[in-house]
Protein backbone atom coordinates (compact mmCIF):
# COMPACT_ATOMS: atom_id res chain seq x y z
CA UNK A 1 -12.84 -13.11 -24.38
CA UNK A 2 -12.11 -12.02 -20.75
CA UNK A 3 -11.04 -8.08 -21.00
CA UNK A 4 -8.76 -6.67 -18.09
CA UNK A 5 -9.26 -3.19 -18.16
CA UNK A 6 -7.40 -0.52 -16.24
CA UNK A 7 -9.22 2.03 -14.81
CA UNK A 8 -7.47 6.05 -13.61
CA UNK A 9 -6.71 5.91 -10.44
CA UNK A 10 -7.84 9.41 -9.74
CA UNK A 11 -7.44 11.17 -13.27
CA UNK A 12 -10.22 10.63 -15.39
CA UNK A 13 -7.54 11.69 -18.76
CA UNK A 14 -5.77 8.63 -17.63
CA UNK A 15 -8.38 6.43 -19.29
CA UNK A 16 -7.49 4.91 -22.57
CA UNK A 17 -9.36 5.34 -25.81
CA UNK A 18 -9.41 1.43 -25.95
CA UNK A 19 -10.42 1.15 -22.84
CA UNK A 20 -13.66 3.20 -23.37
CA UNK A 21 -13.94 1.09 -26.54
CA UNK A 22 -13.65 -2.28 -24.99
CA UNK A 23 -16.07 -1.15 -22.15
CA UNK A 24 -18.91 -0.11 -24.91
CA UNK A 25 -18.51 -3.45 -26.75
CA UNK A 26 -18.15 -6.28 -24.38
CA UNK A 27 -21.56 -7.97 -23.60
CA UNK A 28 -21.44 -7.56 -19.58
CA UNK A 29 -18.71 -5.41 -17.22
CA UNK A 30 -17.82 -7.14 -13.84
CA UNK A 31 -16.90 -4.46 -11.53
CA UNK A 32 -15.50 -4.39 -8.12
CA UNK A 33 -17.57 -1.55 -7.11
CA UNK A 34 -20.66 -1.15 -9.62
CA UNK A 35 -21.80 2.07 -7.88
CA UNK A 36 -18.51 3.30 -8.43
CA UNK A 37 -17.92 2.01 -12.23
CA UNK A 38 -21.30 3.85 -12.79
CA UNK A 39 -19.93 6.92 -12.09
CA UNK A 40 -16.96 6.70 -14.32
CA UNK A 41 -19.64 4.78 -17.25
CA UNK A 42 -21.63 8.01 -17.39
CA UNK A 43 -18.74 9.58 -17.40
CA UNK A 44 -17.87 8.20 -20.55
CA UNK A 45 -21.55 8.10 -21.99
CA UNK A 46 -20.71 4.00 -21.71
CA UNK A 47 -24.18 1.90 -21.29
CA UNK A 48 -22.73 -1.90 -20.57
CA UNK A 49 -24.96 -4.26 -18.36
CA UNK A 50 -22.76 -4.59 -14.98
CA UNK A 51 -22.64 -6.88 -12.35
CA UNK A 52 -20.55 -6.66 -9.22
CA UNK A 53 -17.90 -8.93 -8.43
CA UNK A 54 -15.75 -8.90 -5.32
CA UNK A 55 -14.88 -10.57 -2.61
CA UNK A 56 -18.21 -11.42 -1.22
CA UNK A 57 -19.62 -12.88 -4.09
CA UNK A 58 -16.45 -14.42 -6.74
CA UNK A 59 -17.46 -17.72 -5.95
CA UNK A 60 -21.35 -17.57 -7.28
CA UNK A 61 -20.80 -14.88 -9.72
CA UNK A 62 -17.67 -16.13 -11.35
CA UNK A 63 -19.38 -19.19 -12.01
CA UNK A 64 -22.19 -16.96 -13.60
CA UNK A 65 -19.43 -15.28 -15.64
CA UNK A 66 -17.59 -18.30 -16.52
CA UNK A 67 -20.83 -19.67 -18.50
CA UNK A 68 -21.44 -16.54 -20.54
CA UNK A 69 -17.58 -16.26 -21.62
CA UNK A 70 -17.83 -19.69 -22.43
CA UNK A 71 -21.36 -19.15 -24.24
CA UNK A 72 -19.42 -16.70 -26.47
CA UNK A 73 -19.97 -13.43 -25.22
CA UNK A 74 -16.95 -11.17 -23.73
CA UNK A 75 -16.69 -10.10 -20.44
CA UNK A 76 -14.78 -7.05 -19.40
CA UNK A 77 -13.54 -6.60 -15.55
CA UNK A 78 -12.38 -3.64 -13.52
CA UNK A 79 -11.00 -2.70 -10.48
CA UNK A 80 -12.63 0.19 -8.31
CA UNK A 81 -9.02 1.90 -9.91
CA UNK A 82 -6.15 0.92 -11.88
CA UNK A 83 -5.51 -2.37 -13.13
CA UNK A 84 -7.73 -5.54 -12.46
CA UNK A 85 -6.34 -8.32 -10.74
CA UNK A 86 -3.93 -6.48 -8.62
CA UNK A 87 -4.44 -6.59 -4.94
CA UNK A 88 -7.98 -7.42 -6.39
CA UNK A 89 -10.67 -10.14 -6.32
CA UNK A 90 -10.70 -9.93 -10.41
CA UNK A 91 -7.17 -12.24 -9.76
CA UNK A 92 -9.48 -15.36 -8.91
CA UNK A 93 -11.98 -14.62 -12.04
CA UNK A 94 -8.71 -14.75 -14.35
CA UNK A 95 -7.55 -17.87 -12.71
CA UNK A 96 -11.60 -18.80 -13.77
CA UNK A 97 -10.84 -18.19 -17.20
CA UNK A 98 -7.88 -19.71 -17.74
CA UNK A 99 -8.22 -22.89 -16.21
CA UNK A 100 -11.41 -23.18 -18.61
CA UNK A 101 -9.93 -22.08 -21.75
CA UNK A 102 -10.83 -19.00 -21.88
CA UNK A 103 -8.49 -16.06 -23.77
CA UNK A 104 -7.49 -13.32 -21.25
CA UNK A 105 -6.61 -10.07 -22.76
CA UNK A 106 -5.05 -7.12 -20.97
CA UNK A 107 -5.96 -3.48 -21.62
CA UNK A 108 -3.10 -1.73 -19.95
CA UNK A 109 -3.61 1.79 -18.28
CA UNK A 110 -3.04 3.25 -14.69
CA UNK A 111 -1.60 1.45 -11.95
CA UNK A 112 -0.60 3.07 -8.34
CA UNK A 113 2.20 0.98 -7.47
CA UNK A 114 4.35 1.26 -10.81
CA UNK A 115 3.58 5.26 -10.84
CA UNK A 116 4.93 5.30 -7.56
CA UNK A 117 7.54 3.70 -8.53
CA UNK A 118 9.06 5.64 -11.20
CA UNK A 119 8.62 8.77 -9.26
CA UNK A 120 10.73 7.83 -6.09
CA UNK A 121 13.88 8.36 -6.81
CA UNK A 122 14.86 4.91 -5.95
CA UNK A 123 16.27 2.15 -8.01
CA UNK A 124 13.65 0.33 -10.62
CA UNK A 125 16.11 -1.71 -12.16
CA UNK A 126 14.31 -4.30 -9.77
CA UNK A 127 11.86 -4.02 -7.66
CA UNK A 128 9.12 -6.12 -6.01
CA UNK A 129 5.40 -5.47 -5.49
CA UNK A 130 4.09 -6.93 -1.72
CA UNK A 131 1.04 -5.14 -1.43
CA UNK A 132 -1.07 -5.05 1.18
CA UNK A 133 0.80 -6.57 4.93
CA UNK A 134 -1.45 -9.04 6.55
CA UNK A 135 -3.65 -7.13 9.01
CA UNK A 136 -2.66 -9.56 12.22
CA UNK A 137 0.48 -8.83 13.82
CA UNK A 138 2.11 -11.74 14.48
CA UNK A 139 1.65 -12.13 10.64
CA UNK A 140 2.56 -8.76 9.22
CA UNK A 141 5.79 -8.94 11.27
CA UNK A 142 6.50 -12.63 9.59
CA UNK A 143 6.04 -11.25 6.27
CA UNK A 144 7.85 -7.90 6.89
CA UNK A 145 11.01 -9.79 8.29
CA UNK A 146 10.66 -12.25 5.06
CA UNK A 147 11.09 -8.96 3.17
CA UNK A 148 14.22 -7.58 5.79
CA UNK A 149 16.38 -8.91 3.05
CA UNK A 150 15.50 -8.54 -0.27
CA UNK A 151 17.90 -6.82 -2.80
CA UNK A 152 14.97 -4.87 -4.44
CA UNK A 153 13.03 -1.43 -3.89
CA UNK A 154 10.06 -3.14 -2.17
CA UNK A 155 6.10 -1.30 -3.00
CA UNK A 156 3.79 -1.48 -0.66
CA UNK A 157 -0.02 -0.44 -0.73
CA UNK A 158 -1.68 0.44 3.09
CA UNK A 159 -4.87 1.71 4.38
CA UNK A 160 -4.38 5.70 5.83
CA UNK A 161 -5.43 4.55 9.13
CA UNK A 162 -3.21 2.12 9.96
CA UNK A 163 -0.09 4.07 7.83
CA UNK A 164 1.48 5.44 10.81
CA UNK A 165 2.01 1.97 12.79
CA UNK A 166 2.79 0.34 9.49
CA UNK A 167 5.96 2.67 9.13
CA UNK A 168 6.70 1.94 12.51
CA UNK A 169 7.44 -2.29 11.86
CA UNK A 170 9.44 -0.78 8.88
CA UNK A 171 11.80 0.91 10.51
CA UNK A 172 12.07 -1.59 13.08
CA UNK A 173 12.34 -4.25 10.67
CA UNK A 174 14.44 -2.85 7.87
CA UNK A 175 16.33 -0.42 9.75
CA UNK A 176 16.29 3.52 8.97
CA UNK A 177 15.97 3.19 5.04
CA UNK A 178 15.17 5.49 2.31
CA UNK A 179 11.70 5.43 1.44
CA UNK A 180 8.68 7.61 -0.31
CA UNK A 181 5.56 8.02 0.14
CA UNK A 182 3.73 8.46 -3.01
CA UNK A 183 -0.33 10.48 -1.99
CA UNK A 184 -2.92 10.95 -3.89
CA UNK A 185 -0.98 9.96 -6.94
CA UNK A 186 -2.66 11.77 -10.22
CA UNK A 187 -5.55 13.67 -8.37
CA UNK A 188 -5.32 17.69 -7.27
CA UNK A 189 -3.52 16.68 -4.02
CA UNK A 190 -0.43 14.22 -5.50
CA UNK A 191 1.75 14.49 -3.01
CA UNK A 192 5.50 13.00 -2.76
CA UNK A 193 7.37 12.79 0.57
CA UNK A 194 10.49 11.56 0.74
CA UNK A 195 13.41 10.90 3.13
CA UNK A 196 14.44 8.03 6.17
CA UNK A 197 11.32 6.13 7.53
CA UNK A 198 12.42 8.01 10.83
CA UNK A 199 12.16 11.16 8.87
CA UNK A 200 8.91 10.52 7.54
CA UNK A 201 7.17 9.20 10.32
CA UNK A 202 8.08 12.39 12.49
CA UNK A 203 6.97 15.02 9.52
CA UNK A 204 3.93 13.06 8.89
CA UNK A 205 0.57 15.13 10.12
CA UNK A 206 -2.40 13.98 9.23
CA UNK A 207 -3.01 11.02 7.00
CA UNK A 208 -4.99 12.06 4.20
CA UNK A 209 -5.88 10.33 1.14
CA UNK A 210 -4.74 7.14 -0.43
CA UNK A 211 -0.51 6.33 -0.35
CA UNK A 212 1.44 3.82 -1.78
CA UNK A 213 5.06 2.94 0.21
CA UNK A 214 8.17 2.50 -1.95
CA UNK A 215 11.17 1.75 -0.09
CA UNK A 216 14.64 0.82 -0.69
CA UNK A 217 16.03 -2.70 -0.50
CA UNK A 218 18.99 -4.27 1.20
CA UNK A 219 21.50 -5.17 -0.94
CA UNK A 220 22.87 -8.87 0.26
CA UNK A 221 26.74 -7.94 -0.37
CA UNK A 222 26.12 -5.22 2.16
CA UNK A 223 24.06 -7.01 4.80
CA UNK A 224 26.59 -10.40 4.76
CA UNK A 225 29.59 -10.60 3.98
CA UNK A 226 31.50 -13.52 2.49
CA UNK A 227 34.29 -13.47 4.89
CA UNK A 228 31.69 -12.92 8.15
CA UNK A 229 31.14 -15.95 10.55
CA UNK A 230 27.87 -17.71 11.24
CA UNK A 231 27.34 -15.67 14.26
CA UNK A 232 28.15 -12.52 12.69
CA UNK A 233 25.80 -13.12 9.81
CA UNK A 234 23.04 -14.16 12.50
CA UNK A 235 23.72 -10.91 14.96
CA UNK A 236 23.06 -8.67 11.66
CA UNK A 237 19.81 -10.49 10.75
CA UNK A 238 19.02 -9.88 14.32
CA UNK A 239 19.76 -6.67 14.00
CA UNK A 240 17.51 -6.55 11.08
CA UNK A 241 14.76 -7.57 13.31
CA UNK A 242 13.72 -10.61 13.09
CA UNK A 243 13.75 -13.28 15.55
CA UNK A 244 16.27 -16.01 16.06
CA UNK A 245 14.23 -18.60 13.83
CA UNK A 246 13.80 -16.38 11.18
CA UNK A 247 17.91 -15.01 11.28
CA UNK A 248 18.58 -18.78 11.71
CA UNK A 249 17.02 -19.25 8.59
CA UNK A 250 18.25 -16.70 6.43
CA UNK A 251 21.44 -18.00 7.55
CA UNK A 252 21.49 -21.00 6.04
CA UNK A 253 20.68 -19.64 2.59
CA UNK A 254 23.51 -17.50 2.68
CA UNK A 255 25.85 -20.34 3.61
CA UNK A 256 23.69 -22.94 1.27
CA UNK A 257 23.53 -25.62 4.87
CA UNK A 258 20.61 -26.41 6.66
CA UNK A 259 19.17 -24.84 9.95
CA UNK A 260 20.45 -27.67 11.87
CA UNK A 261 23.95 -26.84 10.76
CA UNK A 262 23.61 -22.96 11.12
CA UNK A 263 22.47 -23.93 14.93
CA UNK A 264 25.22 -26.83 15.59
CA UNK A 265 27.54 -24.04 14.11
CA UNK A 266 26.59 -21.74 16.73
CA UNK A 267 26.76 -23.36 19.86
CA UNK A 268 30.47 -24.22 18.56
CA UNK A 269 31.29 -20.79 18.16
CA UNK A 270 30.01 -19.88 21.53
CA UNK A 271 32.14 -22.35 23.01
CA UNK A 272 35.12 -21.20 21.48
């Protein structure tokens, strides 16, 4: 048996009595960070055999894994905090498992995003988790203007140093949503700050701690409507800001045509 086990994500009362339990009786404990899981073992007076896994190493050691589970013995894994497999290498040691048969058992507990979540004041009737925005730019602004669109709160994890630029590309992408930014969530500092991403980014000092970004999404009735022309649709994706490639497209799954047609559509409507 494979054991995904949350971990707090700053509270240690956030761990689960089955948690603890699972951790004492699995034969080994793959851990992101194993100096870090030792901590929060003694904590809990938990003596498991551990063995790092992360990025660096998932190929050899999931392979190393992969033999005991299938030897019989269970295997618990854990993030450095909150759940495993989430914007985390124990995603590819799952994928391990199941492809070989193995059962995969979740032991649910903290998780950043979904606490941020339910504290923002925005919708969570639907919502989607993007995580972390590629680091290049060319890149981050591809998969930010993928996003300009989407009907759903959107939840976003980022590193403090690069926080301040990464609010930047949202407001230039999305436009001057509503947004929160969710600090520190659980610890002695939680921290929620709330308001416009224009608001935000000029009443943000110094960026302290861990944050997670929820922001609003852009319902489609509102950003195209039925009765709007190809070129109007386009100028508003434009707008938006994202290129003409990228409006182009979005275009055309609005009015269910190809890009060739949105584009031959165009030039006739310039004419006119």
């Amino acid at each position: 048996m494979l054991y995904l086990c949350a971990t707090p994500i700053g509270n240690l009362e956030d761990m689960t009595f089955r948690a603890i339990r699972i951790l004492r009786e699995v034969d080994l404990i793959a851990a992101e960070d194993t100096r870090r899981t030792r901590k929060l073992l003694t904590h809990f007076d938990i003596h498991t055999p551990m063995i790092r896994f992360d990025e660096n190493c998932k190929s050899d050691v999931g392979e190393k894994i992969l033999r005991r589970l299938q030897a019989g013995e269970s295997v618990a894994v854990v993030s450095d905090a909150g759940l495993p497999a989430i914007s985390d290498p124990g995603a590819d040691l799952v994928r391990f498992a199941v492809n070989a048969g193995i059962t995969v058992c979740p032991v649910p507990g903290a998780n950043a995003a979904l606490s941020a979540l339910i504290c923002s004041g925005l919708d969570t009737t639907k919502f989607l988790f993007a995580g972390f925005a590629p680091k290049t730019n060319k890149n981050r602004r591809d998969f930010l203007q993928r996003l300009a669109t989407v009907d759903a709160t959107i939840i976003f994890y980022e590193a403090p140093h690069r926080l301040k630029n990464f609010l930047t590309e949202l407001l230039e992408v999305f436009g001057d949503r509503r947004a929160v930014l969710a600090r520190e969530l659980t610890k002695i500092h939680e921290e929620f700050l709330r308001g416009r991403l224009s608001e935000l980014l000029e009443t943000l000092g110094e960026v302290l701690g861990e944050f997670v970004i929820v922001v609003e999404g852009q319902p489609l009735s509102k950003a195209v409507a039925p009765e709007e022309t190809v070129s109007e649709v386009v100028e508003k994706f434009l707008a938006a800001g994202m290129d003409k490639k990228s409006a182009m497209r979005e275009a055309a799954k609005r009015f269910n045509v190809s890009r060739r047609e949105i584009y031959n559509t165009l030039l006739k409507e310039e004419t006119q």
